[in-house]
Protein backbone atom coordinates (compact mmCIF):
# COMPACT_ATOMS: atom_id res chain seq x y z
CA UNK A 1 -34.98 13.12 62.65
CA UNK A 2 -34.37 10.93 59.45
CA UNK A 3 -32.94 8.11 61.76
CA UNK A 4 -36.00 8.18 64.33
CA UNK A 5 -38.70 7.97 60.94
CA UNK A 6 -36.23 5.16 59.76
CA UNK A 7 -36.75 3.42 63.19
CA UNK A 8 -40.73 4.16 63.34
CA UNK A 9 -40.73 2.73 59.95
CA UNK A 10 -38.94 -0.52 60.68
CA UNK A 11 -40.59 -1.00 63.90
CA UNK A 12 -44.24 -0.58 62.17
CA UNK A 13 -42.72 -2.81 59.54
CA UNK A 14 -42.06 -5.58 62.82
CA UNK A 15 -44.96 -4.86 64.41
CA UNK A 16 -47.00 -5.65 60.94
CA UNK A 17 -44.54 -8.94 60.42
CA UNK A 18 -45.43 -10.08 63.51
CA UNK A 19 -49.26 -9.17 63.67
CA UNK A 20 -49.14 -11.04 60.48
CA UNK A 21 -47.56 -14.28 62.08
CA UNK A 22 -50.08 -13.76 65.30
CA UNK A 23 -52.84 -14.10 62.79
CA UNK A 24 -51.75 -16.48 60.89
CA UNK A 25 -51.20 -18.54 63.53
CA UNK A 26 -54.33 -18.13 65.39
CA UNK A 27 -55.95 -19.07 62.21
CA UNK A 28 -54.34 -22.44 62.33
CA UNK A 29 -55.38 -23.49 65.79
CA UNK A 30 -58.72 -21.63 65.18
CA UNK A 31 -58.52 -24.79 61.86
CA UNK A 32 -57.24 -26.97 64.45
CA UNK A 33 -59.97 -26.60 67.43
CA UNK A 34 -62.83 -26.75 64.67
CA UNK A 35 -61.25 -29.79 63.29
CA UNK A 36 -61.08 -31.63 66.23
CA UNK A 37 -64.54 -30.31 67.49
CA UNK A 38 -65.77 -32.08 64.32
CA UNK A 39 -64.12 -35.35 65.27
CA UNK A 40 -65.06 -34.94 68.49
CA UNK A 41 -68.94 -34.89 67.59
CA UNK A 42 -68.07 -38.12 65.29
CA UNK A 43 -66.63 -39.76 67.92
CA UNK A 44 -69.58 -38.96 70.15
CA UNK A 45 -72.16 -40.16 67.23
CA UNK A 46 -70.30 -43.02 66.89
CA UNK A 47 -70.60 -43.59 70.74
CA UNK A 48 -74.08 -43.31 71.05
CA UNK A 49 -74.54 -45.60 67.90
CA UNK A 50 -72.67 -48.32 69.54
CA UNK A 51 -74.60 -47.80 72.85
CA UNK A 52 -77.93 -48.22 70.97
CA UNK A 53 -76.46 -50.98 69.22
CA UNK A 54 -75.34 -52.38 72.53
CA UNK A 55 -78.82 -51.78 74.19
CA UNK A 56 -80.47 -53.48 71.43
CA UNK A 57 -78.59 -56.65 71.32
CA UNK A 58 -78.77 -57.00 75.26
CA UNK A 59 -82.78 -56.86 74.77
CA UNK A 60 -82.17 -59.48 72.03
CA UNK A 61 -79.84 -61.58 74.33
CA UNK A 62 -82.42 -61.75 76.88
CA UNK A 63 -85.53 -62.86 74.83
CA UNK A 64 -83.27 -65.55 73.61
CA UNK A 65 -82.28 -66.49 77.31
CA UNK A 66 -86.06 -66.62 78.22
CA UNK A 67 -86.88 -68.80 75.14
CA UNK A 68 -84.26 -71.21 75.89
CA UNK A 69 -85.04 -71.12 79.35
CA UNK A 70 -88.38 -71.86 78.44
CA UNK A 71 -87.25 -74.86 75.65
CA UNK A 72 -85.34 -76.29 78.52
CA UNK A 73 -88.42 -76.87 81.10
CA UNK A 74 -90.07 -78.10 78.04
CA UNK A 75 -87.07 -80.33 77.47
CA UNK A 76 -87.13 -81.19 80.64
CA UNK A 77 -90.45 -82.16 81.32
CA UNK A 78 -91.14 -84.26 78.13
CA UNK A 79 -87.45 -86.19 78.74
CA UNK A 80 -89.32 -87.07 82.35
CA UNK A 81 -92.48 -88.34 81.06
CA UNK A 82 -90.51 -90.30 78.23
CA UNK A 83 -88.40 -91.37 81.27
CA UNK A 84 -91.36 -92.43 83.70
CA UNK A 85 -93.18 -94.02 80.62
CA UNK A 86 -89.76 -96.22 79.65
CA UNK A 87 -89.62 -96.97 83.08
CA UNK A 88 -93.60 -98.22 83.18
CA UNK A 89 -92.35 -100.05 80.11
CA UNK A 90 -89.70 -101.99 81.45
CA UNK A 91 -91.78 -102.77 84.56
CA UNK A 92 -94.81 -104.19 82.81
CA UNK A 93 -92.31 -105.92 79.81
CA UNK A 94 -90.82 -107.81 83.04
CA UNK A 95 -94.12 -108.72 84.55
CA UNK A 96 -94.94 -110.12 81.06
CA UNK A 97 -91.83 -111.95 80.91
CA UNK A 98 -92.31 -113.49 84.52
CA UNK A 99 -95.70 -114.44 83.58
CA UNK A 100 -95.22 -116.31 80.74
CA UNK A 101 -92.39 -118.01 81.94
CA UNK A 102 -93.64 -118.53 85.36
């Protein structure tokens, strides 16, 4: 009988070890998964500030493509009435010329 309670006695005293190391260790991942459920929602913040930041400057982009587009017709049309008055210019500078020496 003394050897049997010796035996119930050091397989409680396992059992309890090893309950022991089970919790322990499911503590630790249970430290783990929150940890990396934290980073995860950082990571996801961070996303979704970059995607707004992304949105915004793609708005930005295009009001700056319409204003240039919009620069370059004005561009555009003043360089063709400089153009058309230059050529005028030269026309009527050569009529001159022909005139008085003529």
């Amino acid at each position: 009988f003394c050897i049997q309670t010796n035996l119930l006695t050091r397989l409680e005293d396992n059992m309890k070890d090893q309950n022991a190391r089970l919790q322990h260790e499911y503590e630790m991942i249970s430290k783990e998964l929150e940890i990396e459920r934290l980073k995860h929602a950082e990571t996801r913040l961070q996303f979704q500030r970059e995607r707004q930041e992304t949105q915004e400057m793609e708005a930005e982009l295009l009001v700056i493509r319409r204003q240039l587009g919009m620069e370059k017709n004005t561009f555009e049309k003043a360089f063709g009435l400089f153009h058309s008055k230059s050529i005028d210019n030269s026309v009527h500078s050569e009529q001159l010329v022909a005139t008085i020496t003529g």
